[in-house]
N, C-alpha and C. Protein backbone atom coordinates (compact mmCIF):
# COMPACT_ATOMS: atom_id res chain seq x y z
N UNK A 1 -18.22 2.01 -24.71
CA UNK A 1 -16.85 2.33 -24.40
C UNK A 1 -16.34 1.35 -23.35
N UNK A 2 -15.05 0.88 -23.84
CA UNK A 2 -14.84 -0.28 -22.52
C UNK A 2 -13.78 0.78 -22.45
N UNK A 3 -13.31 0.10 -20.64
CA UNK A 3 -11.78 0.99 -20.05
C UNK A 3 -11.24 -0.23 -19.35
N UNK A 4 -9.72 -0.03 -19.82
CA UNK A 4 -9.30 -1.08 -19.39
C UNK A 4 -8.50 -0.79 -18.07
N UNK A 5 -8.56 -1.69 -17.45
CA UNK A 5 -7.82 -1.57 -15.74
C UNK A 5 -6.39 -1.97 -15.36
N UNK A 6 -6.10 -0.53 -14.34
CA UNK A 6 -4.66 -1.21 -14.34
C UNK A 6 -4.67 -2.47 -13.69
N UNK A 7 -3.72 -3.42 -13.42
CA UNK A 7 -3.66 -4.92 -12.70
C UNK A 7 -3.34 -4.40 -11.09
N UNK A 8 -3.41 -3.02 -10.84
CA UNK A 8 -3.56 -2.58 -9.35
C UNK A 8 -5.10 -2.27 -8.95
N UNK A 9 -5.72 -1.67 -9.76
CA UNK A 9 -7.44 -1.60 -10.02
C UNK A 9 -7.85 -2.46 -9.64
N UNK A 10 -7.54 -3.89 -10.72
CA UNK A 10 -8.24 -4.59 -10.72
C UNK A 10 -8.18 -5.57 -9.73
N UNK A 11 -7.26 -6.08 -8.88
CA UNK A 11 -6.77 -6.62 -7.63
C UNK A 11 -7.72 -5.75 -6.55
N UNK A 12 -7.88 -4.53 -6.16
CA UNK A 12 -8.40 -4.01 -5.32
C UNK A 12 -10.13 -4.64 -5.69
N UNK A 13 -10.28 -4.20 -6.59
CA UNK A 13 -11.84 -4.69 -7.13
C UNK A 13 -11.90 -6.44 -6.35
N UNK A 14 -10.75 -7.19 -6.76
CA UNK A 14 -11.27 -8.69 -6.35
C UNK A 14 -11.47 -8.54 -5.06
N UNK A 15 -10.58 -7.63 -4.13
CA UNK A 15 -10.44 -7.66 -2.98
C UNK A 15 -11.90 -7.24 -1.86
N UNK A 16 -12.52 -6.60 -2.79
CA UNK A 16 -13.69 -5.33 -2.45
C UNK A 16 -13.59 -4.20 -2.04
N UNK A 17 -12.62 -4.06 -2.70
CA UNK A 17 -12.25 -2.53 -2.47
C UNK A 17 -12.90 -1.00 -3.19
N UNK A 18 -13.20 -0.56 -3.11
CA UNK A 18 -13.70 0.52 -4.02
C UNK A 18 -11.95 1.19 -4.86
N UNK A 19 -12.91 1.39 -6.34
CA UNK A 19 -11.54 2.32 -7.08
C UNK A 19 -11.95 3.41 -7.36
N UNK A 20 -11.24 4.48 -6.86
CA UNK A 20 -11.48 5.97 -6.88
C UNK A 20 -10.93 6.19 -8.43
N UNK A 21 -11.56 7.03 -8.99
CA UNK A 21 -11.15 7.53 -11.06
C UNK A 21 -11.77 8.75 -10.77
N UNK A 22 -10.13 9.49 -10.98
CA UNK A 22 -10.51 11.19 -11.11
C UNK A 22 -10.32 11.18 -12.88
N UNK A 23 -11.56 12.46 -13.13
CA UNK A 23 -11.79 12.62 -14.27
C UNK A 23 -10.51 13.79 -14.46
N UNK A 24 -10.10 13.71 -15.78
CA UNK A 24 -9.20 15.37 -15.94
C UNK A 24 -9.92 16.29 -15.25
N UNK A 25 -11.10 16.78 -15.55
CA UNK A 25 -11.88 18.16 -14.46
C UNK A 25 -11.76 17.71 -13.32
N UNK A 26 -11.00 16.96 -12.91
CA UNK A 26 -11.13 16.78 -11.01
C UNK A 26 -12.27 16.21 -10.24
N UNK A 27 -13.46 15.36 -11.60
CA UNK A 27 -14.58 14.99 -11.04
C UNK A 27 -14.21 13.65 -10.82
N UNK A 28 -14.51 13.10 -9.32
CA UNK A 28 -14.18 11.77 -8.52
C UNK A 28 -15.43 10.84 -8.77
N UNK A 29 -15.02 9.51 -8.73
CA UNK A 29 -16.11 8.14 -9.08
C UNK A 29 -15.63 7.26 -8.52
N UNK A 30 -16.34 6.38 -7.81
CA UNK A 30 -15.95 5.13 -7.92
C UNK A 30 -16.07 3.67 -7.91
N UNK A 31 -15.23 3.05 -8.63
CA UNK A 31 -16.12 1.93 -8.95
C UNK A 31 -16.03 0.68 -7.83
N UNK A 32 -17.24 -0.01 -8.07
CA UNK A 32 -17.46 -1.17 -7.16
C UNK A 32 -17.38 -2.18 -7.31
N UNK A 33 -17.36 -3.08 -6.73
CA UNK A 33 -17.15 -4.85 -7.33
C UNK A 33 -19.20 -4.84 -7.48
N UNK A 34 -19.70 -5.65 -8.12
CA UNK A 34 -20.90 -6.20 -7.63
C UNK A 34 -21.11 -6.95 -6.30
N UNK A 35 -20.55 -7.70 -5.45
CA UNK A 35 -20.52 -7.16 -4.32
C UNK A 35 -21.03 -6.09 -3.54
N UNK A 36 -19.98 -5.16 -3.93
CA UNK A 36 -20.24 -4.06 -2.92
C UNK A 36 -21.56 -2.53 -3.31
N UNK A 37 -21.74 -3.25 -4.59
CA UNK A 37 -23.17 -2.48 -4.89
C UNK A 37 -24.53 -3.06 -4.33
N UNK A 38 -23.86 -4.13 -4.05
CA UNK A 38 -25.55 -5.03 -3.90
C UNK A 38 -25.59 -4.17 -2.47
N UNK A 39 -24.84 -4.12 -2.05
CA UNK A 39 -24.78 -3.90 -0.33
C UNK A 39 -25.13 -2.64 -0.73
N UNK A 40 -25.22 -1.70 -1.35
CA UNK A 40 -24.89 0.00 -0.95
C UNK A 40 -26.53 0.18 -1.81
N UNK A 41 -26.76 -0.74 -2.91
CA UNK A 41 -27.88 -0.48 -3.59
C UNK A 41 -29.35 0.21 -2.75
N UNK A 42 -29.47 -0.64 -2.23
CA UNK A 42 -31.21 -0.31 -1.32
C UNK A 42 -31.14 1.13 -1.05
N UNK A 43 -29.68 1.84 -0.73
CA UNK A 43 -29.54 3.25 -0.27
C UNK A 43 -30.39 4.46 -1.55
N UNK A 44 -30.07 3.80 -2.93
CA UNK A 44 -30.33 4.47 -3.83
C UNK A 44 -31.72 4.17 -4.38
N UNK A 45 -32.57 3.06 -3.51
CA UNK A 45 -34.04 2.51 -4.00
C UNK A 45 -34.90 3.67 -3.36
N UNK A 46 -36.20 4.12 -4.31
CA UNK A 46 -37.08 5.31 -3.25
C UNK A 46 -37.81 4.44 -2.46
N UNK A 47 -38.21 3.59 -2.68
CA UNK A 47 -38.60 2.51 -0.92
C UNK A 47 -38.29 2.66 -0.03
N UNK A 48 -36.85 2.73 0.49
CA UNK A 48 -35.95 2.33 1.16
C UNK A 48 -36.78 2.75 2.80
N UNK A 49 -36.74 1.29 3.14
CA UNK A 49 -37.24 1.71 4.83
C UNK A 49 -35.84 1.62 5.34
N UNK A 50 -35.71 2.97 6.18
CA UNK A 50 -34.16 2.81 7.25
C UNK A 50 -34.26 1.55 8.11
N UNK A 51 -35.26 1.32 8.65
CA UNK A 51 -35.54 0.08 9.38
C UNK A 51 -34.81 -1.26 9.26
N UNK A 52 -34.52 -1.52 7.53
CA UNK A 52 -34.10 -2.30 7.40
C UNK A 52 -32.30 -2.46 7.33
N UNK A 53 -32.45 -1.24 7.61
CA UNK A 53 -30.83 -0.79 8.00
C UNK A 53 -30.02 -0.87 9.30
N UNK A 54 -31.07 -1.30 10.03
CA UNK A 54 -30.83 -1.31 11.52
C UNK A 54 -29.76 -2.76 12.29
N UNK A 55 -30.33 -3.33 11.62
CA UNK A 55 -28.82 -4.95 11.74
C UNK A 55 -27.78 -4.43 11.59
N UNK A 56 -27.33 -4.11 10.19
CA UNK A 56 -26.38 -4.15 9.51
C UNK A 56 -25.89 -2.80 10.38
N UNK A 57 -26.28 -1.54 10.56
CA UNK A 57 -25.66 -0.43 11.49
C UNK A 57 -25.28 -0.86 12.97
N UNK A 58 -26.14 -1.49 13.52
CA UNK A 58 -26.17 -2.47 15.02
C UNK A 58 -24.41 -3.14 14.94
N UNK A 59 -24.64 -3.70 13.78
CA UNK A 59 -23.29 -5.07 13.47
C UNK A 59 -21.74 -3.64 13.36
N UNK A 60 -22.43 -2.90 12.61
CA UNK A 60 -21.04 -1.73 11.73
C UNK A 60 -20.43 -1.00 13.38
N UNK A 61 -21.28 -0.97 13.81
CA UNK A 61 -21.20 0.31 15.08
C UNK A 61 -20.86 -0.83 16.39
N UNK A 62 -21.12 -1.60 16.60
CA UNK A 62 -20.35 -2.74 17.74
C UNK A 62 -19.18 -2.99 16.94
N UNK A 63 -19.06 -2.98 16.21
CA UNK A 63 -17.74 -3.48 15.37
C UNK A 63 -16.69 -2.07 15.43
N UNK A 64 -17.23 -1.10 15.61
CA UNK A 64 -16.51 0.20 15.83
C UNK A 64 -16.12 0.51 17.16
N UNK A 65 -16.39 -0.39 18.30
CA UNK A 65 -16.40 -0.18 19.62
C UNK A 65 -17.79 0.46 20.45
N UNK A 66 -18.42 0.56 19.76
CA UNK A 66 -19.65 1.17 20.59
C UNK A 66 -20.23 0.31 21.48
N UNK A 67 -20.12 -1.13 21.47
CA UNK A 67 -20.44 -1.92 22.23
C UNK A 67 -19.56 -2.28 23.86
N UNK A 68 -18.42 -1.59 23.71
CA UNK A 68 -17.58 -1.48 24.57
C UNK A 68 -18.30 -1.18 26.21
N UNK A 69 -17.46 -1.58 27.39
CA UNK A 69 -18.29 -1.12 28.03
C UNK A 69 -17.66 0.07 28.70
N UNK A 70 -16.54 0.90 28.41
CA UNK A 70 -16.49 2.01 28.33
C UNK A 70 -17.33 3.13 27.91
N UNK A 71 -17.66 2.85 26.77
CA UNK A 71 -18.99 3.39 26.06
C UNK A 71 -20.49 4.19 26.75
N UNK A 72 -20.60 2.98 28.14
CA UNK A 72 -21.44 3.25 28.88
C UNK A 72 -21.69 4.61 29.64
N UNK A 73 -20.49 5.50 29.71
CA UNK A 73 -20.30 6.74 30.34
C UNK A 73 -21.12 7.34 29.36
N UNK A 74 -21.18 7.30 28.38
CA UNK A 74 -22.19 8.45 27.03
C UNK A 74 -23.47 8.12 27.46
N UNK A 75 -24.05 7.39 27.84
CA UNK A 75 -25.48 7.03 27.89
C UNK A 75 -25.62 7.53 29.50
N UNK A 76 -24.75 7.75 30.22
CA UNK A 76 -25.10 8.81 31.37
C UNK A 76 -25.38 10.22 31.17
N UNK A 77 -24.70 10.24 30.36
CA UNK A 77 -24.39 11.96 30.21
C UNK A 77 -25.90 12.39 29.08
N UNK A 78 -26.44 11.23 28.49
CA UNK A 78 -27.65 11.57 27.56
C UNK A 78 -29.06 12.26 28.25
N UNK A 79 -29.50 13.65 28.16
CA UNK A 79 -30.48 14.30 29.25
C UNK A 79 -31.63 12.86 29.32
N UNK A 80 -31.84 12.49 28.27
CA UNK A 80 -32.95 11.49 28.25
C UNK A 80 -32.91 9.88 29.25
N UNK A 81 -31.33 10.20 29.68
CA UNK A 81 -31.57 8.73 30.76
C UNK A 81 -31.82 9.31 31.68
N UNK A 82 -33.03 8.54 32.21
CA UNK A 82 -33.32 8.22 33.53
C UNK A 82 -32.59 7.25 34.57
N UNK A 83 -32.58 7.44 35.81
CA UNK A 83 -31.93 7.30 37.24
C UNK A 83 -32.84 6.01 37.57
């Protein structure tokens, strides 16, 4: 079965965007560029060491502000820091 895409779909796809496709029953999917599967793949491998997830979360989460040095007030308040 092929499905053909609207030219708004398919623009988001070049872009790397994910495309959300609700089924009539209200069941949600969505599709990926290859790109953005390669990246999400390892999640769905039974191997998968989290370990190797640790860059890429490091990079996602400084990129979210966690690296801020505002930030630093949370790591006071954590029972586990020490003085």
């Amino acid at each position: 079965m092929a499905i053909l895409l609207t030219e708004e779909q398919s623009q988001a796809l070049t872009q790397n965007l994910p495309v959300e496709i609700t089924t009539p029953d209200g069941g949600v999917f969505y599709l990926l560029s290859s790109d953005q599967y390669g990246k999400v793949r390892a999640i769905f491998d039974d191997d998968l060491d989290p370990r190797s997830m640790y860059p890429q979360m490091a990079k996602t989460f400084g990129a979210a502000g966690w690296d801020d040095a505002e930030m630093d007030v949370y790591d006071e308040l954590d029972p586990r820091h020490t003085l």
